[in-house]
Protein backbone atom coordinates (compact mmCIF):
# COMPACT_ATOMS: atom_id res chain seq x y z
CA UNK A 1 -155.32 204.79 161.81
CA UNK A 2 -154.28 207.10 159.26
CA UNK A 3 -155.73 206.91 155.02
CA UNK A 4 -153.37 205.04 152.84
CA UNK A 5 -152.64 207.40 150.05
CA UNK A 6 -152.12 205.46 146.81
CA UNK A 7 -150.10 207.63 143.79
CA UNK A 8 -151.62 206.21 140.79
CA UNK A 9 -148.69 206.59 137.64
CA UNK A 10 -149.84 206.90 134.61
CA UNK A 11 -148.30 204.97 132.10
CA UNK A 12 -147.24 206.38 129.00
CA UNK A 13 -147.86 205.32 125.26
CA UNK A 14 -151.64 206.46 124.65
CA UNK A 15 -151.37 205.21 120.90
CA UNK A 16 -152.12 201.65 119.65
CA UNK A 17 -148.19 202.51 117.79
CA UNK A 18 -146.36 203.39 121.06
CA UNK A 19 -148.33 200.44 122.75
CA UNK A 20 -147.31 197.60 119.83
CA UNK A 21 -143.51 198.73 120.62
CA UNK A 22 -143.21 198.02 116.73
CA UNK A 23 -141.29 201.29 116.15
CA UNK A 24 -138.59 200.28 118.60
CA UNK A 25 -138.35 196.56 117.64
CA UNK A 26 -138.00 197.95 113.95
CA UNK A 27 -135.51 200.67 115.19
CA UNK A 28 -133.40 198.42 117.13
CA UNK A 29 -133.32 195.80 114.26
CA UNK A 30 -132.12 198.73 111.72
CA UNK A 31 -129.13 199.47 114.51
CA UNK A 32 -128.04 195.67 114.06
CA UNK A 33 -128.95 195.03 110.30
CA UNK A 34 -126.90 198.19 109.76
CA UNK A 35 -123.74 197.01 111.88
CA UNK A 36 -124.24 193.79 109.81
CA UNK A 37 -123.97 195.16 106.85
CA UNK A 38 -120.76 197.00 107.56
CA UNK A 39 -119.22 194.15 108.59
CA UNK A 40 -120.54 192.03 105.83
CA UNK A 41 -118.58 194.87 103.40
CA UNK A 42 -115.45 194.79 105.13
CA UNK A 43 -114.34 191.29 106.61
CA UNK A 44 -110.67 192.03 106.56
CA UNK A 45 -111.26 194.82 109.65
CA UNK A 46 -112.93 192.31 111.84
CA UNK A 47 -110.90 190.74 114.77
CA UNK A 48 -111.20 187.37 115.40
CA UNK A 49 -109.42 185.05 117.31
CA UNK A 50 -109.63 181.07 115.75
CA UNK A 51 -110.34 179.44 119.38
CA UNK A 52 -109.34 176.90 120.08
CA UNK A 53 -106.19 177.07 117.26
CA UNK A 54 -105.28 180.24 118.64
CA UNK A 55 -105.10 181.41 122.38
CA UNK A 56 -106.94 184.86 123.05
CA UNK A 57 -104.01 187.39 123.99
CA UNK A 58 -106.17 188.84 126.07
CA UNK A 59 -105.26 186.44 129.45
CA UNK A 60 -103.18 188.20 132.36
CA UNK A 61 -101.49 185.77 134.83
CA UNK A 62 -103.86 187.04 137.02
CA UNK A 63 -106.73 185.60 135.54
CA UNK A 64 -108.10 182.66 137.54
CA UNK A 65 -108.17 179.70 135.63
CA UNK A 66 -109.25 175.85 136.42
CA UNK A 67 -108.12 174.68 140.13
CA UNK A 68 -105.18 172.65 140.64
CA UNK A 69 -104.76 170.84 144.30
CA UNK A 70 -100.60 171.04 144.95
CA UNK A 71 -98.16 168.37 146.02
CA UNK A 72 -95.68 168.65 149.00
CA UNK A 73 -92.20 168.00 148.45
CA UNK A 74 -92.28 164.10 149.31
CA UNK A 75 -94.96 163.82 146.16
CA UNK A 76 -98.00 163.62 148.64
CA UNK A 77 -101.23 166.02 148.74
CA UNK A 78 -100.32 168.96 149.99
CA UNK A 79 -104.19 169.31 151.50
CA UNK A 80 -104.41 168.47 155.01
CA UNK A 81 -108.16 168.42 154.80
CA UNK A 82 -108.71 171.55 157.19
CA UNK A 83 -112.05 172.59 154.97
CA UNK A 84 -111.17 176.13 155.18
CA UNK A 85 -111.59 176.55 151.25
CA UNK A 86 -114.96 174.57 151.35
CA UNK A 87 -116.30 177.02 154.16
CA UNK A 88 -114.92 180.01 152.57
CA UNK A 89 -116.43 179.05 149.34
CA UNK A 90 -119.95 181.54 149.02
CA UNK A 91 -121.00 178.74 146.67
CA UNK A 92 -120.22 175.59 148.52
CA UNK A 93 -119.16 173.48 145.41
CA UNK A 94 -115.72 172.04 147.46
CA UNK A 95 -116.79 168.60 149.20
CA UNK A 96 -114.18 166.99 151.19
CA UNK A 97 -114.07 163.56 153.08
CA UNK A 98 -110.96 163.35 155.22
CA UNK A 99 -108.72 160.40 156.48
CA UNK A 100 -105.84 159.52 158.81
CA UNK A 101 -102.90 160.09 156.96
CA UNK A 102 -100.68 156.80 157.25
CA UNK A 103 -97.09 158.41 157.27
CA UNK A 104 -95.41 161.92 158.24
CA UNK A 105 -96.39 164.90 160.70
CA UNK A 106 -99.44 165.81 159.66
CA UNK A 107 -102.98 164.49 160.99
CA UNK A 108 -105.33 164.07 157.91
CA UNK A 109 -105.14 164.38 154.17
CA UNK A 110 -108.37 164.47 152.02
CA UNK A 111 -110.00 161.09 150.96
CA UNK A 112 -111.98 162.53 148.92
CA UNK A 113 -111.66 166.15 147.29
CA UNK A 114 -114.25 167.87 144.41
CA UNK A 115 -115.24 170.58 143.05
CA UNK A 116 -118.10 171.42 141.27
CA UNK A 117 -117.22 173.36 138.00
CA UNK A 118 -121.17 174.37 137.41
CA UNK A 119 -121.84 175.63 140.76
CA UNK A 120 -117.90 177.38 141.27
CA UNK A 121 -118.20 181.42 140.84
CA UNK A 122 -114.32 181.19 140.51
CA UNK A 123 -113.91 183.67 143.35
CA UNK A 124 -110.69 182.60 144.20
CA UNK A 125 -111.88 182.38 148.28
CA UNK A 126 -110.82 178.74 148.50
CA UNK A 127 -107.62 179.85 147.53
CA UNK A 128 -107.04 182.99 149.92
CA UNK A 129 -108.49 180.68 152.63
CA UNK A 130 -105.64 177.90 152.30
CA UNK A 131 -103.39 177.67 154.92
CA UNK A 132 -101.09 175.41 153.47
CA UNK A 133 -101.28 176.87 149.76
CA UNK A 134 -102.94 173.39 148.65
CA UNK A 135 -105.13 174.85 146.15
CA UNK A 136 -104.68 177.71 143.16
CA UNK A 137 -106.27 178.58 140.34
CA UNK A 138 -103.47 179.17 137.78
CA UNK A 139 -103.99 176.08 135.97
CA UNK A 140 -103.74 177.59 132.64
CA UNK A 141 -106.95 175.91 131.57
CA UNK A 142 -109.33 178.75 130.53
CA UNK A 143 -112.19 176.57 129.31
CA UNK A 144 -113.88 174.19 130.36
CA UNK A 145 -115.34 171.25 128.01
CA UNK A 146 -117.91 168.28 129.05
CA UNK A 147 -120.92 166.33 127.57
CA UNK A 148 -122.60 165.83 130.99
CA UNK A 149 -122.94 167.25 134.72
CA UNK A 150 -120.42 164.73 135.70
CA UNK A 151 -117.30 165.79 133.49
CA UNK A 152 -117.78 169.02 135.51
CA UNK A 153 -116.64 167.51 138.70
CA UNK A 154 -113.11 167.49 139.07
CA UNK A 155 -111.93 164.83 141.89
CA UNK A 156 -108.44 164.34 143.95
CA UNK A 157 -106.73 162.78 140.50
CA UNK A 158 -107.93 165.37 138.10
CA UNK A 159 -106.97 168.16 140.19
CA UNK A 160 -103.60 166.71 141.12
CA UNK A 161 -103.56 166.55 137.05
CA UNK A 162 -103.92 169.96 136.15
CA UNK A 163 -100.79 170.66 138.69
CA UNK A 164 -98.88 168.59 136.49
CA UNK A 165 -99.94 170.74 133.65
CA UNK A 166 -99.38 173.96 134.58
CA UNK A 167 -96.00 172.92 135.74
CA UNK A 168 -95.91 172.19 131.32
CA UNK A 169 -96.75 175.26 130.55
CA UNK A 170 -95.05 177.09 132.84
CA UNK A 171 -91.54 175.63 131.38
């Protein structure tokens, strides 16, 4: 077998004062104090937006918002509990248990639906994955408020909620 050559890099700042990084904590900490201070002089040039008061202007209706699950024209789930969005999901935060729909053509409709808000990349897969257009993500709700892990799980009812919502802002 052949000698292993090692490259040996040396690495640079000789001096105790390019070692301490102190220069470039102090420089970087002028840059800010500096911005600061401008601001500080002139508050009327700063833009703010009052959230929640005021909605940022910013939103396209492109933007992907909170899920909604849809209803079918006879009021019922429009999921037939196919798990296509909960495979396509990269970040497997869709859990579905399916039953035996009682009434109408279709097989099964979801027993149990959730998503999990904290683990959801809001990729929008689940929804390009839908057969049946069950699931979107033009909610209109932007943000996202809870006080524990649990108010981050949206079930069947909540998500069947935030249909009924968008349909109020929508109109």
């Amino acid at each position: 077998m052949g000698e292993i050559k090692i490259k040996k890099i040396k690495r640079g700042g000789d001096s105790l004062k390019e070692r301490l990084y102190l220069p470039a904590i102090f420089s970087g900490m002028g840059v800010t104090f500096s911005h600061f201070i401008k601001n500080l002089k002139d508050t009327d040039n700063l833009k703010v937006v009052w959230y929640p008061e005021e909605s940022p202007k910013d939103i396209t209706k492109n933007y992907r918002g909170v899920h909604r699950l849809m209803r079918a024209d006879d009021g019922s789930v429009k999921c037939v509990a196919c798990f296509m969005c909960a495979t396509a999901c990269p970040s497997e935060c869709i859990f579905i248990v399916a039953k035996e729909r009682e009434n109408g053509d279709i097989e099964k409709e979801p027993d149990r639906f959730e998503i999990d808000l904290l683990e959801c990349v809001f990729c929008g897969g689940c929804v390009e994955a839908c057969p049946k257009d069950a699931i979107r993500m033009d909610s209109g709700i932007f943000s996202f408020i809870g006080g524990k892990r649990e108010d981050f799980i949206l079930d069947k009812d909540r998500l069947l909620s935030h249909n009924d919502l968008a349909k109020r802002n929508d109109g």
